[in-house]
Protein backbone atom coordinates (compact mmCIF):
# COMPACT_ATOMS: atom_id res chain seq x y z
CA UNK A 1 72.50 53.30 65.28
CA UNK A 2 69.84 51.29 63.94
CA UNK A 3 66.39 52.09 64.69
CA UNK A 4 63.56 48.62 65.20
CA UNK A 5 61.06 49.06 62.93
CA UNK A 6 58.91 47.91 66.04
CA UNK A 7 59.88 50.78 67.85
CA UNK A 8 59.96 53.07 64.82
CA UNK A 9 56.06 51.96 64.31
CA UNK A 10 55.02 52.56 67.88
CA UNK A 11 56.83 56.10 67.82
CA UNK A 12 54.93 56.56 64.93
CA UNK A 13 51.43 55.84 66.09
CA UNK A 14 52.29 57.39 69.59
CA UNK A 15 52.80 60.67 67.43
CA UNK A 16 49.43 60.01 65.81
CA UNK A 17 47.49 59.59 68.67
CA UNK A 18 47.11 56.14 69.89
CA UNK A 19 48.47 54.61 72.82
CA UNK A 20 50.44 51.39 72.39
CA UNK A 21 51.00 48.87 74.55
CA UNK A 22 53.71 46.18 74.33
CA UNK A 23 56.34 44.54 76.55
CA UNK A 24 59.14 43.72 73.89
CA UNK A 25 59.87 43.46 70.24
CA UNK A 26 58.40 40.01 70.06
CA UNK A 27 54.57 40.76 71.71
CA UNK A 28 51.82 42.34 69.79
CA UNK A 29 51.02 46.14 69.91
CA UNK A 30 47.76 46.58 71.15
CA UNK A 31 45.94 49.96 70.33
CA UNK A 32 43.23 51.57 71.93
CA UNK A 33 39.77 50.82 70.41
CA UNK A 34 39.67 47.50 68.54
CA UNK A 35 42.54 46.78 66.89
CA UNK A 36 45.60 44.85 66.71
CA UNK A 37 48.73 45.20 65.20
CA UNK A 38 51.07 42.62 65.23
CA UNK A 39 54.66 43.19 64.02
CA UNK A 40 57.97 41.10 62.31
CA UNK A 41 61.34 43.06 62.87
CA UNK A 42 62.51 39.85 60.98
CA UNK A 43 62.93 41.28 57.44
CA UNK A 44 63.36 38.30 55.79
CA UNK A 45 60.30 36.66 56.87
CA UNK A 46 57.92 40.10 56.08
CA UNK A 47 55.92 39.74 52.82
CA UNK A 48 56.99 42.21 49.35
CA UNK A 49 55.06 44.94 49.81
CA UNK A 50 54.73 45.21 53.52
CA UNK A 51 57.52 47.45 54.87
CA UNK A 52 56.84 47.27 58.23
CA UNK A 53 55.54 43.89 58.90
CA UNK A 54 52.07 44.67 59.94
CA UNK A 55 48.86 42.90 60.18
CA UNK A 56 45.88 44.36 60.99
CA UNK A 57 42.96 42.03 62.89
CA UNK A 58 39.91 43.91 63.60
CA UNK A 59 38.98 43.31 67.56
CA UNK A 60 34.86 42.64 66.91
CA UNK A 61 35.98 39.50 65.09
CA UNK A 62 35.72 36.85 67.89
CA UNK A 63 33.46 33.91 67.16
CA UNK A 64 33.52 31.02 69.32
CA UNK A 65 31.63 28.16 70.49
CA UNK A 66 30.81 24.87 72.47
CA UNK A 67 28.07 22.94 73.41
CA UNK A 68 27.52 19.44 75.49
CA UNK A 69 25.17 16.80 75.36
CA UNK A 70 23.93 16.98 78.82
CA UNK A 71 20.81 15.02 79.12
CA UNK A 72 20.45 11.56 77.13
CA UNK A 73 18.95 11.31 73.43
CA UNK A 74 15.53 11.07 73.23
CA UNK A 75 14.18 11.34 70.03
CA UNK A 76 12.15 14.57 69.07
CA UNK A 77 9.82 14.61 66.14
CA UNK A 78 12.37 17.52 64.74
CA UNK A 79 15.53 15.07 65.18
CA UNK A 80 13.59 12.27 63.52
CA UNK A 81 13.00 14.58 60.60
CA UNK A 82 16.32 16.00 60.12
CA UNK A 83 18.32 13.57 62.13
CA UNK A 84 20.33 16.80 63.67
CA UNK A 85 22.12 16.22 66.78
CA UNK A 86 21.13 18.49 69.42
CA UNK A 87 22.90 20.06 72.33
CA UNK A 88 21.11 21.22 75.47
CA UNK A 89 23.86 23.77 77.32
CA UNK A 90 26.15 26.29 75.78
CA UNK A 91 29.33 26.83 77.45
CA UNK A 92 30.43 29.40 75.23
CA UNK A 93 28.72 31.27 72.65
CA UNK A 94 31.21 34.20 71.75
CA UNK A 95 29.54 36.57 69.58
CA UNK A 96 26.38 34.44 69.69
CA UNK A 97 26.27 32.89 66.07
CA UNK A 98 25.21 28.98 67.58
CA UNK A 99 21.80 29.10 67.85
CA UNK A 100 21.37 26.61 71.06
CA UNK A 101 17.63 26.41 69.64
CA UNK A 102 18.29 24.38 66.27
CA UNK A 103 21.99 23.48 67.18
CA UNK A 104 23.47 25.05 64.12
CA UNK A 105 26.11 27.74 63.73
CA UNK A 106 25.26 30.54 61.26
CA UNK A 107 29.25 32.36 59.98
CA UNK A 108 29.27 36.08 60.62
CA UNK A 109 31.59 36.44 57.85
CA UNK A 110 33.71 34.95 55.24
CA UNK A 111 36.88 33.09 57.34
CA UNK A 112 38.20 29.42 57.68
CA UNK A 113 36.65 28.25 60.81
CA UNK A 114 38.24 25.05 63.17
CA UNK A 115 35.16 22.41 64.19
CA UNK A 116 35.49 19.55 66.62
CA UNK A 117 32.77 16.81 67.82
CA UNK A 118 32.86 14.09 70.24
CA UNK A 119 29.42 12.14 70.07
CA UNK A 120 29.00 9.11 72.06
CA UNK A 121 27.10 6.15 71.92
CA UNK A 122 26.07 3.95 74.85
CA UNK A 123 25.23 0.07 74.55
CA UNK A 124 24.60 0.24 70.82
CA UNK A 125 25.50 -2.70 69.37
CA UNK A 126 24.86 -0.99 65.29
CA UNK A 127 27.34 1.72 64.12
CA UNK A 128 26.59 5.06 64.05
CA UNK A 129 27.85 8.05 61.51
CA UNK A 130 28.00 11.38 62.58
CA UNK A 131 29.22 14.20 60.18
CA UNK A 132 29.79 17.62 60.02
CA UNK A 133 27.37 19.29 57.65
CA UNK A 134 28.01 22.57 55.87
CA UNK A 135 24.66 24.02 54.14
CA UNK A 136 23.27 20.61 54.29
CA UNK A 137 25.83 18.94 52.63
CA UNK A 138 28.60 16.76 54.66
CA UNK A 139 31.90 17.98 55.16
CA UNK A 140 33.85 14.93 57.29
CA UNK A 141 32.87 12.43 59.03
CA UNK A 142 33.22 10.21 61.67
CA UNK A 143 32.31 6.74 62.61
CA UNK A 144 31.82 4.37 66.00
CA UNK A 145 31.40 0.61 65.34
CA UNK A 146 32.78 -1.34 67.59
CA UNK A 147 30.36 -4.20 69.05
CA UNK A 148 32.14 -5.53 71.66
CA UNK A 149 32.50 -2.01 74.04
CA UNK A 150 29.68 -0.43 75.84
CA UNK A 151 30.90 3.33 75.34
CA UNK A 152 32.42 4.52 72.08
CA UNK A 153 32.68 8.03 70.71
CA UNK A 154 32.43 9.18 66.63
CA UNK A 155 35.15 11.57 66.85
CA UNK A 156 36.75 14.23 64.28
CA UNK A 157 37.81 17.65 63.96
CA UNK A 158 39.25 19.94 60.77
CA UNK A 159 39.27 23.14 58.95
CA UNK A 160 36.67 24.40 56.48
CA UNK A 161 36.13 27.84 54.70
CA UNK A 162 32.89 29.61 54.90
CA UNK A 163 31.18 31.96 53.54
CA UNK A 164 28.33 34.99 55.45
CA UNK A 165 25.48 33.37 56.30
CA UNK A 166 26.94 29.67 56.01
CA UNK A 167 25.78 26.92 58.45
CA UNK A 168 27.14 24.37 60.17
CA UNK A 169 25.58 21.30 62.27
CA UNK A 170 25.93 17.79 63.10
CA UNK A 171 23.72 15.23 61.22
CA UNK A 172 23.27 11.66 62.15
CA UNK A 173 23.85 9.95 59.06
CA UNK A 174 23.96 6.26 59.98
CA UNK A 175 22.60 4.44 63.46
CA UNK A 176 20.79 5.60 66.41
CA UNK A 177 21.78 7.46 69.43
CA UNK A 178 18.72 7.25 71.72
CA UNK A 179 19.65 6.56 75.29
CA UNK A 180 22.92 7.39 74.64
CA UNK A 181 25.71 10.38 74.03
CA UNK A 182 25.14 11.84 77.26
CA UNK A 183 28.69 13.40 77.00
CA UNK A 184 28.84 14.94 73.34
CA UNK A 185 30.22 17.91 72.29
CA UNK A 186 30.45 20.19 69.33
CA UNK A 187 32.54 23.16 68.97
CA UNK A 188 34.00 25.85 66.53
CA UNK A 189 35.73 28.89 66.71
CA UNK A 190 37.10 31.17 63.38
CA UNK A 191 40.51 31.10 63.02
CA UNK A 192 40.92 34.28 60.50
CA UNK A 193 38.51 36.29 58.10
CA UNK A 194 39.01 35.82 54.62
C-alpha cells in the first residue's frame, strides 16, 4: 500500500508536536504559530533536492496596500517640489510600510512586489505622465493624452524586485493634475521574499 507523502508529512509533524490542519491532499497544511507548509504529492513536478515537496512561507510576511485620491489636486508647496502624487485615505495598509504621510512605500524586506495605479485627469487638455518610481528613479510608466475626452486615466501595473529599505511612489513626470484625479489609486502588495 502506498503511503502520500502528504499524509506521511502530516503524521510526521503530528508526532512532533504540531497540529495540522488540511482538508485534502491538494490544500495547504497549516501549522500552529506562523507558518505554512504547502505540499506536491506530484513527484514529477517537486524540485531535486526536495523529497517531500515542501515550501516553507513564514506567516509575519504580509505586506499590502492601497490608497485613493479622495479629495481633488491642489497643489502643495511639497508636491510642487517633488511633483509626488499624494493620496489622502488608506484602505489597506497591511503591515503598515505606506506611509499615508509622504505617499511612499518603504519594503520590509528583499521580495518582488506587484504595483498598480490608476491616476486620473479631469478637463486637461495637455498630457500628463505618471510613473512608478523606485529610489527616485522611474520604473514604468504611464501616459493620458487624449484632447478630445473630459476624463482619462494614466494607467499601469507590473512586477519589480526590491530590496530592505527600498521605496516606492508615484511621480508626476509630465502635465498637471490640479483640479483633477479625484478617483486615483495606488496599490502594492509582495508577492514572495527573495
Amino acid at each position: 500500500m502506498v503511503v502520500s507523502r502528504v499524509s506521511l508529512l502530516a503524521g510526521l509533524l503530528c508526532v512532533t508536536g504540531f497540529r495540522v490542519r488540511g482538508q485534502n491532499d491538494t490544500e495547504p497544511i497549516v501549522l500552529e504559530g506562523k507558518c505554512l507548509v504547502v505540499c506536491d504529492s506530484t513527484p514529477t513536478t517537486e524540485p531535486a533536492g526536495n523529497a517531500l515537496g515542501m515550501s516553507v512561507r513564514s506567516g509575519s510576511g504580509r505586506v499590502a496596500f492601497s490608497a485613493v485620491r479622495n479629495n481633488n489636486h491642489e497643489p502643495s508647496e511639497m508636491s510642487n517640489r517633488t511633483m509626488t502624487i499624494y493620496f489622502d485615505q488608506v484602505l489597506v495598509n497591511v503591515g503598515s510600510h505606506f506611509d499615508p504621510a509622504r505617499s511612499v512605500f518603504l519594503a520590509p524586506r528583499k521580495g518582488v512586489y506587484s504595483f498598480s495605479f490608476n491616476v486620473v485627469k479631469v478637463y486637461n487638455r495637455q498630457t500628463i505622465q505618471v510613473s512608478l518610481v523606485l529610489n527616485g528613479w522611474p520604473v514604468f510608466s504611464a501616459f493620458a493624452g487624449d484632447q478630445d475626452v473630459t476624463r482619462e486615466a494614466a494607467t499601469n501595473a507590473g512586477l519589480v524586485t526590491m530590496e530592505r529599505g527600498d521605496k516606492a511612489s508615484l511621480k508626476l513626470e509630465r502635465g498637471n493634475l490640479m483640479g483633477g484625479w479625484k478617483y486615483s489609486t495606488f496599490s502594492g502588495f509582495l508577492v514572495f521574499p527573495l
